[in-house]
C-alpha atoms as a PDB file:
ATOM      1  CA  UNK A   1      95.261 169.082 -91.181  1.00  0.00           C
ATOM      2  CA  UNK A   2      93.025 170.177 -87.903  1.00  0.00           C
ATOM      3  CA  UNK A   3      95.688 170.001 -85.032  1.00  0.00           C
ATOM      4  CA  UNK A   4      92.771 169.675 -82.434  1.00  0.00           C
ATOM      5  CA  UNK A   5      92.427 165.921 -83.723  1.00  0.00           C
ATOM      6  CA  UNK A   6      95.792 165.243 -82.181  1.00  0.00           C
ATOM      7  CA  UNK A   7      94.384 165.963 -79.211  1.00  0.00           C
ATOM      8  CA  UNK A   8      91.381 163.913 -79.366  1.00  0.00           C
ATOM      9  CA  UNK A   9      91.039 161.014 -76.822  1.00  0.00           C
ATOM     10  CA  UNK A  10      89.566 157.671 -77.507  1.00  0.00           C
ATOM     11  CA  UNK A  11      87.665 154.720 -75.671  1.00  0.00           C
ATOM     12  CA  UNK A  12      85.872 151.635 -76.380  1.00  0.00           C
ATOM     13  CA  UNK A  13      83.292 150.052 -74.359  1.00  0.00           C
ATOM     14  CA  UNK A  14      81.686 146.856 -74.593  1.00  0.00           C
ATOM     15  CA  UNK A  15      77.877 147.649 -74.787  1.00  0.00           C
ATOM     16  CA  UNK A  16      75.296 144.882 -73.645  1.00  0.00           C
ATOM     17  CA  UNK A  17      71.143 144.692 -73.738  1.00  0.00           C
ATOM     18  CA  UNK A  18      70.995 146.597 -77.392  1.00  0.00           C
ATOM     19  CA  UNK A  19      68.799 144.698 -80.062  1.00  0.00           C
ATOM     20  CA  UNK A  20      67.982 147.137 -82.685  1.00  0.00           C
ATOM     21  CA  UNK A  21      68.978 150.339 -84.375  1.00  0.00           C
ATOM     22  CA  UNK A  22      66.788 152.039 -82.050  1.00  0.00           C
ATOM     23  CA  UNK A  23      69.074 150.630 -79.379  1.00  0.00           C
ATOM     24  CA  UNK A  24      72.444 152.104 -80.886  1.00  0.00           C
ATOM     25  CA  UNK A  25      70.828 155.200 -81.390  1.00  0.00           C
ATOM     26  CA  UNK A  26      69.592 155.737 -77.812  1.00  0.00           C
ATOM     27  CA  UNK A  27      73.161 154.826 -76.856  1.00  0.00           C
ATOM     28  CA  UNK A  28      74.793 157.515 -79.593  1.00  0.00           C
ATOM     29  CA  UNK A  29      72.283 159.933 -77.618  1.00  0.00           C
ATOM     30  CA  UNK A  30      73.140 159.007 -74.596  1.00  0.00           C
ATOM     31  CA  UNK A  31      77.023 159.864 -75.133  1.00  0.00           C
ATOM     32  CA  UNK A  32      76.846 162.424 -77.701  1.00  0.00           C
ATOM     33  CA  UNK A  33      74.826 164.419 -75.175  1.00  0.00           C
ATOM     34  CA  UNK A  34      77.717 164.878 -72.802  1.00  0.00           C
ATOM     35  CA  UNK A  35      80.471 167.689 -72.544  1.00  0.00           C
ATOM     36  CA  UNK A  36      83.432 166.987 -74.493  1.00  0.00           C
ATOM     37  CA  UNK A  37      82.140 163.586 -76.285  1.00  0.00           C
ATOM     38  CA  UNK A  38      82.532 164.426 -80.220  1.00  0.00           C
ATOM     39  CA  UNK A  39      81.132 161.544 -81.775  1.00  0.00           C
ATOM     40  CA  UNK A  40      80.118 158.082 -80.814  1.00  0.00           C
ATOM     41  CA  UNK A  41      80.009 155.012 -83.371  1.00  0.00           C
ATOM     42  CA  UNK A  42      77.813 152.332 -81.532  1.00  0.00           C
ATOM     43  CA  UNK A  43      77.930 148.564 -83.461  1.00  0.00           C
ATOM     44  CA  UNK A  44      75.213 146.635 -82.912  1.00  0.00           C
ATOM     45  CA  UNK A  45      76.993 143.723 -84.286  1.00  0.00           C
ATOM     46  CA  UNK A  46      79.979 143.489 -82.215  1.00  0.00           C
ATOM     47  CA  UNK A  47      78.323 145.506 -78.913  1.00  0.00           C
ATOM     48  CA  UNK A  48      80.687 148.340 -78.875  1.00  0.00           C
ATOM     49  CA  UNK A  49      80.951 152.107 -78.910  1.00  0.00           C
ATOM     50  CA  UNK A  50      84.129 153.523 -79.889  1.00  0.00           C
ATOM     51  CA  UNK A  51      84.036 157.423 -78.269  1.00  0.00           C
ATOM     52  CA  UNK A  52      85.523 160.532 -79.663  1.00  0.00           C
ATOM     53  CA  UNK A  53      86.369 162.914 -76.558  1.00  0.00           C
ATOM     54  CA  UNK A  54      87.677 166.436 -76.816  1.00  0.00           C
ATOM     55  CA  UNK A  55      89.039 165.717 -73.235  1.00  0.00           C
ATOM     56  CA  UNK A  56      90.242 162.294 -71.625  1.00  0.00           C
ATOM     57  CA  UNK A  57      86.368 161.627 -69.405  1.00  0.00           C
ATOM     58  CA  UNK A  58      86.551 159.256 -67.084  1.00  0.00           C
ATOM     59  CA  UNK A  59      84.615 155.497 -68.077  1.00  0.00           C
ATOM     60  CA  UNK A  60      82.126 155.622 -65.002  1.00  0.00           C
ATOM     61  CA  UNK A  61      81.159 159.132 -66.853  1.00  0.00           C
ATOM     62  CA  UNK A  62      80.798 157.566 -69.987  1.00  0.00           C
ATOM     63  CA  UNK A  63      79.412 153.858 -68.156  1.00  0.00           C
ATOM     64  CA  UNK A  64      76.699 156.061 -66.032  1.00  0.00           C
ATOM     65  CA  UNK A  65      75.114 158.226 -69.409  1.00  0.00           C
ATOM     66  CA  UNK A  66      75.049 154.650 -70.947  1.00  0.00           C
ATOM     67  CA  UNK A  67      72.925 153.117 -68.118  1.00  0.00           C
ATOM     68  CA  UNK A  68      70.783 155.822 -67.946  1.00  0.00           C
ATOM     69  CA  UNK A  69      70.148 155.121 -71.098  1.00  0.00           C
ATOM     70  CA  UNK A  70      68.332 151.317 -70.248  1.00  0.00           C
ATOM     71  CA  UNK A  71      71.794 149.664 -71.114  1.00  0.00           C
ATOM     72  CA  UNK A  72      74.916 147.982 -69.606  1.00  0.00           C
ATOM     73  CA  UNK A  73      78.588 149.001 -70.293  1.00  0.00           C
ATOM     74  CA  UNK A  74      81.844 147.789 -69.397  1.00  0.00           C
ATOM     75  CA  UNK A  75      85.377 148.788 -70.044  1.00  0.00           C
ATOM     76  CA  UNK A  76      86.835 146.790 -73.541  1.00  0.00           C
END
Protein backbone atom coordinates (compact mmCIF):
# COMPACT_ATOMS: atom_id res chain seq x y z
CA UNK A 1 0.00 0.00 0.00
CA UNK A 2 1.59 3.62 -1.14
CA UNK A 3 1.18 5.73 2.13
CA UNK A 4 1.43 9.00 -0.02
CA UNK A 5 -2.30 8.19 -1.17
CA UNK A 6 -3.37 8.89 2.37
CA UNK A 7 -2.29 12.04 1.89
CA UNK A 8 -3.88 12.83 -1.28
CA UNK A 9 -6.56 15.63 -1.32
CA UNK A 10 -9.68 15.65 -3.33
CA UNK A 11 -12.22 18.16 -5.04
CA UNK A 12 -15.04 18.21 -7.34
CA UNK A 13 -16.11 20.95 -9.48
CA UNK A 14 -19.05 21.42 -11.48
CA UNK A 15 -17.72 22.11 -15.08
CA UNK A 16 -20.01 24.12 -17.60
CA UNK A 17 -19.60 25.08 -21.62
CA UNK A 18 -17.90 21.43 -22.48
CA UNK A 19 -19.60 19.58 -25.52
CA UNK A 20 -17.22 17.03 -26.67
CA UNK A 21 -14.29 14.86 -25.75
CA UNK A 22 -12.16 17.50 -27.03
CA UNK A 23 -13.74 19.63 -24.32
CA UNK A 24 -12.86 17.19 -21.30
CA UNK A 25 -9.60 16.83 -22.59
CA UNK A 26 -8.69 20.54 -22.77
CA UNK A 27 -10.06 20.65 -19.22
CA UNK A 28 -7.79 17.36 -18.03
CA UNK A 29 -4.93 19.67 -19.61
CA UNK A 30 -5.80 22.45 -18.12
CA UNK A 31 -5.55 20.88 -14.43
CA UNK A 32 -3.14 18.22 -14.95
CA UNK A 33 -0.73 20.98 -15.97
CA UNK A 34 -0.57 22.50 -12.52
CA UNK A 35 1.82 21.80 -9.46
CA UNK A 36 0.58 19.24 -7.23
CA UNK A 37 -2.68 18.15 -9.36
CA UNK A 38 -2.13 14.18 -9.91
CA UNK A 39 -4.86 13.30 -12.02
CA UNK A 40 -8.08 14.79 -13.18
CA UNK A 41 -11.23 12.64 -14.34
CA UNK A 42 -13.46 15.20 -16.30
CA UNK A 43 -17.30 13.66 -17.17
CA UNK A 44 -18.78 15.05 -19.88
CA UNK A 45 -21.99 13.54 -18.90
CA UNK A 46 -22.55 14.81 -15.53
CA UNK A 47 -20.13 18.22 -16.00
CA UNK A 48 -17.67 17.41 -13.37
CA UNK A 49 -13.99 16.96 -12.65
CA UNK A 50 -13.12 15.09 -9.68
CA UNK A 51 -9.16 16.32 -8.85
CA UNK A 52 -6.38 14.32 -7.40
CA UNK A 53 -3.98 16.89 -5.47
CA UNK A 54 -0.71 15.99 -3.84
CA UNK A 55 -1.42 19.16 -1.69
CA UNK A 56 -4.89 20.72 -0.56
CA UNK A 57 -4.86 23.90 -3.77
CA UNK A 58 -7.10 26.30 -3.29
CA UNK A 59 -10.58 26.18 -5.88
CA UNK A 60 -9.92 29.75 -7.44
CA UNK A 61 -6.42 27.89 -8.40
CA UNK A 62 -8.09 25.10 -9.77
CA UNK A 63 -11.44 27.55 -11.09
CA UNK A 64 -8.75 30.08 -12.85
CA UNK A 65 -6.57 27.03 -14.97
CA UNK A 66 -10.18 25.89 -15.89
CA UNK A 67 -11.23 29.29 -17.38
CA UNK A 68 -8.23 29.74 -19.04
CA UNK A 69 -9.01 26.93 -20.56
CA UNK A 70 -12.45 28.55 -22.56
CA UNK A 71 -14.64 27.00 -19.68
CA UNK A 72 -16.67 27.82 -16.51
CA UNK A 73 -16.24 26.14 -13.05
CA UNK A 74 -17.86 26.30 -9.86
CA UNK A 75 -17.43 24.70 -6.52
CA UNK A 76 -19.81 21.15 -6.29
Amino acid sequence: MDMNKQSDSFRSLKITGMSCGHCTAQVQTALESLEDVLEADVSLQEETVTIRMATDIPNDVLTRAITVAGYRAEPQ
